[in-house]
N, C-alpha and C. Protein backbone atom coordinates (compact mmCIF):
# COMPACT_ATOMS: atom_id res chain seq x y z
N UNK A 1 32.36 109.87 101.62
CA UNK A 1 33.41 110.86 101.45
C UNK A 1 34.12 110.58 100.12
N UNK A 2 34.22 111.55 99.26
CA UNK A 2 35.23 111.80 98.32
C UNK A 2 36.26 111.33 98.25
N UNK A 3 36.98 111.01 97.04
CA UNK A 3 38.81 110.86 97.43
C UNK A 3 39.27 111.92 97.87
N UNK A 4 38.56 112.93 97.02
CA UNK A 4 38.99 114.32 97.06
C UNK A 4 39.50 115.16 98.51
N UNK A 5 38.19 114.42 99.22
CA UNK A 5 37.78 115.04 100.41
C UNK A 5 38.52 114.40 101.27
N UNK A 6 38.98 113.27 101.16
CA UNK A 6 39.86 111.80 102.11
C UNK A 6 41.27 112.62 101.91
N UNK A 7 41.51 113.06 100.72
CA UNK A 7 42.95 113.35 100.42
C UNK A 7 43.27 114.71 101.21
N UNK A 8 42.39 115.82 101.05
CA UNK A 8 42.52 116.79 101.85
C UNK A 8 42.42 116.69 103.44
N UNK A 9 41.96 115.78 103.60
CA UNK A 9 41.55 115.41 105.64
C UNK A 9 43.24 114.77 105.79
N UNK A 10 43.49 114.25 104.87
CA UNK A 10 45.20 113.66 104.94
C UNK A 10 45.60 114.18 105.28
N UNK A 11 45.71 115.31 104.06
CA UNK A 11 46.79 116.66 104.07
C UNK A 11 46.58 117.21 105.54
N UNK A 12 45.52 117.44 105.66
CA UNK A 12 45.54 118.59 106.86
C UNK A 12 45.72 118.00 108.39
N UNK A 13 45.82 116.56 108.44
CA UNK A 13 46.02 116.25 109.38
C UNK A 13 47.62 116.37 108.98
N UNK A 14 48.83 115.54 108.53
CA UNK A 14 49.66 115.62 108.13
C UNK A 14 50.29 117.43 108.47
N UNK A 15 49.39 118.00 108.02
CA UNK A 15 49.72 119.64 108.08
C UNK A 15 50.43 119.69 109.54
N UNK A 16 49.52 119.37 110.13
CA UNK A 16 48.96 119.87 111.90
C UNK A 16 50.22 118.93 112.67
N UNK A 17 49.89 118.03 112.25
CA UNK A 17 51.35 117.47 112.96
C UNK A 17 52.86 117.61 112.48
N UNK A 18 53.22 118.05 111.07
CA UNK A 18 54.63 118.42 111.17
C UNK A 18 54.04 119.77 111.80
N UNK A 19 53.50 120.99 111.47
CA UNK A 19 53.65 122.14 112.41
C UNK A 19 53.90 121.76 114.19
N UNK A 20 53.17 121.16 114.54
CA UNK A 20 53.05 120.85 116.15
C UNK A 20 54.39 120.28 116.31
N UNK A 21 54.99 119.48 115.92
CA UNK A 21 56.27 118.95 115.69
C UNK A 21 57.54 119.56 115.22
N UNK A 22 57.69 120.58 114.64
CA UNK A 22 58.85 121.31 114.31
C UNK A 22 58.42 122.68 115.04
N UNK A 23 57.54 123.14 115.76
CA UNK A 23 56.98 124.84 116.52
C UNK A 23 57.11 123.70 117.63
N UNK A 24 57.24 122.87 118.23
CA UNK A 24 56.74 122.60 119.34
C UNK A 24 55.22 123.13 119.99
N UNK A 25 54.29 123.32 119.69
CA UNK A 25 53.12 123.65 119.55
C UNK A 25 52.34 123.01 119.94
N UNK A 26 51.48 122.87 120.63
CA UNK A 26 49.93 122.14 120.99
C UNK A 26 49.73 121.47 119.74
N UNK A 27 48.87 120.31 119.95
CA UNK A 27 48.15 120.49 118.59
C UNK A 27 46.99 120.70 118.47
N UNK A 28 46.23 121.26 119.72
CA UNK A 28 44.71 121.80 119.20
C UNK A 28 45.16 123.36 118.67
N UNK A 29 46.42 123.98 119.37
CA UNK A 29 47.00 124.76 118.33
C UNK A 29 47.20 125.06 117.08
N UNK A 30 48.10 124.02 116.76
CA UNK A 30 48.08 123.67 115.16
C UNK A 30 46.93 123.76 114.43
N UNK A 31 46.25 123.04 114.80
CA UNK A 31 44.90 122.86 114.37
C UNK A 31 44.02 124.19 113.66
N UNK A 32 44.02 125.11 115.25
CA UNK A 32 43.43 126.41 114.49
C UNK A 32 44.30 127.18 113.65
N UNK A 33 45.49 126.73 113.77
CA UNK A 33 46.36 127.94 112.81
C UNK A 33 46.12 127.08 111.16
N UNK A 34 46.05 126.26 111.39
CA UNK A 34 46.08 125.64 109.97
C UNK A 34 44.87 125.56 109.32
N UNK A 35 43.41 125.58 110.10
CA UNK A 35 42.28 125.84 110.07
C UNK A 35 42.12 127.38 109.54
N UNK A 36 43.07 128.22 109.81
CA UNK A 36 42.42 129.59 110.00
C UNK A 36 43.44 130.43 108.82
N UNK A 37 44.29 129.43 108.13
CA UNK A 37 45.12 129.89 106.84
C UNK A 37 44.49 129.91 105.63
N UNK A 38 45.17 130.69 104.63
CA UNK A 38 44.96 130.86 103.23
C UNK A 38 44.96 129.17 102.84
N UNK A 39 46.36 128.49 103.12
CA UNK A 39 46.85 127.22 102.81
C UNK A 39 45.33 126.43 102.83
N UNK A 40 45.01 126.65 104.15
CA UNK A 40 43.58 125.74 104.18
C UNK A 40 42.57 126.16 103.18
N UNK A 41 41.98 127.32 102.61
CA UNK A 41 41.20 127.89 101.98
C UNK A 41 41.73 127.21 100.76
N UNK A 42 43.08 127.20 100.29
CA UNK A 42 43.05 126.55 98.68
C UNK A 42 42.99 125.24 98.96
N UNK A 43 43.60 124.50 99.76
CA UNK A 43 43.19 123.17 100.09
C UNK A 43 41.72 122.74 99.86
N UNK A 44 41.01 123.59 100.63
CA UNK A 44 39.21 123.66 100.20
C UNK A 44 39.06 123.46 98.65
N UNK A 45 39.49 124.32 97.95
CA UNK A 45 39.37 124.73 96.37
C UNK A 45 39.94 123.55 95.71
N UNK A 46 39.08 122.14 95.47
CA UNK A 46 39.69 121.22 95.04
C UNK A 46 40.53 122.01 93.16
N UNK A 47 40.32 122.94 92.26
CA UNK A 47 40.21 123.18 91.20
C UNK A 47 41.97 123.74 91.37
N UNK A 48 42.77 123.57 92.71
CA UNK A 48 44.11 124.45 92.88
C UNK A 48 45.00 122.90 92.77
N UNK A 49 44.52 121.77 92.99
CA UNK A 49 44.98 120.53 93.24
C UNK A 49 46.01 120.91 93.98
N UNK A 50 45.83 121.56 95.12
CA UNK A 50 47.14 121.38 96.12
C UNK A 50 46.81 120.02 96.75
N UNK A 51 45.75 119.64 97.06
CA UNK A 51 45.56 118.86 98.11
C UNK A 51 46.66 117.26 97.36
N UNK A 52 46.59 117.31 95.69
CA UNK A 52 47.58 116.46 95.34
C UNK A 52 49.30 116.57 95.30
N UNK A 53 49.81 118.04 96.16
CA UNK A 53 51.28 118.39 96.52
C UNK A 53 51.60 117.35 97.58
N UNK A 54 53.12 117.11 97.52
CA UNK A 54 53.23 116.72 98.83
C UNK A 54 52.96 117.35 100.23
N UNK A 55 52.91 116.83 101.03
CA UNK A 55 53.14 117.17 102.74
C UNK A 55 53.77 118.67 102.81
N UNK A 56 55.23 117.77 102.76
CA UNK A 56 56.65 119.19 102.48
C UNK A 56 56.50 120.43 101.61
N UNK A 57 55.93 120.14 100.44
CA UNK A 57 55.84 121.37 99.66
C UNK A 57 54.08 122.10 100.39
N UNK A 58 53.49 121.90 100.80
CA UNK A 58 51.97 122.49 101.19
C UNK A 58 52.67 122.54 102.51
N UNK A 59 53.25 122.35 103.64
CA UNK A 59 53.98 122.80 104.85
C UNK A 59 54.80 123.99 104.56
N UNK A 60 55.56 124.22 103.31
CA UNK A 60 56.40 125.18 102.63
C UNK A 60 55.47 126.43 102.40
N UNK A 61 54.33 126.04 102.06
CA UNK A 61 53.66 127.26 101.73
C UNK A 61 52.86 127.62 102.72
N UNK A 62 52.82 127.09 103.84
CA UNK A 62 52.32 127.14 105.08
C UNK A 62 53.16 128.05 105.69
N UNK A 63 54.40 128.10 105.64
CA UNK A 63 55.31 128.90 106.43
C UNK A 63 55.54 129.59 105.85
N UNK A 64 55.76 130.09 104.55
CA UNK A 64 55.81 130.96 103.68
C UNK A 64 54.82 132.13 104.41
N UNK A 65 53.18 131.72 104.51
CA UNK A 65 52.09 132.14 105.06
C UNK A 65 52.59 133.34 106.02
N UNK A 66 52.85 131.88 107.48
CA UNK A 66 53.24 132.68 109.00
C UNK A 66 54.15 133.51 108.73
N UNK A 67 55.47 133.15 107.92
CA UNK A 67 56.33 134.06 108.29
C UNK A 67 55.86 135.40 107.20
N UNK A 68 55.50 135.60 106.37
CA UNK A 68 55.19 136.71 105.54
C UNK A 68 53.79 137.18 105.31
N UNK A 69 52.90 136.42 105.90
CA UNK A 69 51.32 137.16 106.00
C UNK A 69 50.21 136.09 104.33
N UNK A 70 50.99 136.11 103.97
CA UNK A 70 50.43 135.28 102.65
C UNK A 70 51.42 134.09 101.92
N UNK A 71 50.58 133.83 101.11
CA UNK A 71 51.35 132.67 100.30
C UNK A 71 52.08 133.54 99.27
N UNK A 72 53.85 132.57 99.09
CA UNK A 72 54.55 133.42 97.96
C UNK A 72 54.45 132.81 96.89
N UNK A 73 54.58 131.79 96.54
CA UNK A 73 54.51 130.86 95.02
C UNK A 73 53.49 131.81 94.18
N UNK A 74 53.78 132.01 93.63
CA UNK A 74 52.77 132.65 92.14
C UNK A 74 52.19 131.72 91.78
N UNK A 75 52.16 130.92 91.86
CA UNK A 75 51.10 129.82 90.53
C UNK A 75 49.58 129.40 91.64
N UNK A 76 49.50 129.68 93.00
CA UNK A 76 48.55 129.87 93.70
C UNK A 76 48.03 131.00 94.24
């Protein structure tokens, strides 16, 4: 495995548990919602280097997501 790839399995675990943790949420829940986001798709796209944002700011654009249908930041 990649760093690349180690760093994003971070992130997305990290993802899944503040969501499950602040929604009160399952976390095989979490899981698919965070699986089934834009957030995850650029996460994929090592060339967006989100996977090098913090936690908090890639959770930010996570909710950005749910609550408005897409990501708002312009620079992604």
């Amino acid at each position: 495995m990649s760093r690349e790839e180690q760093m994003i399995e971070y992130m997305v675990q990290d993802l899944v548990e503040i969501l499950s943790e602040t929604s009160g949420m399952e976390y095989d829940f979490a899981m698919k919602i965070i699986y089934s986001s834009e957030v995850y798709d650029k996460l994929m796209e090592p060339g967006t280097g989100l996977y090098r944002e913090s936690p908090g700011y890639v959770y930010g654009l996570l909710q950005d997501e749910l609550n408005f249908g897409h990501i708002v930041q312009a620079e992604l």
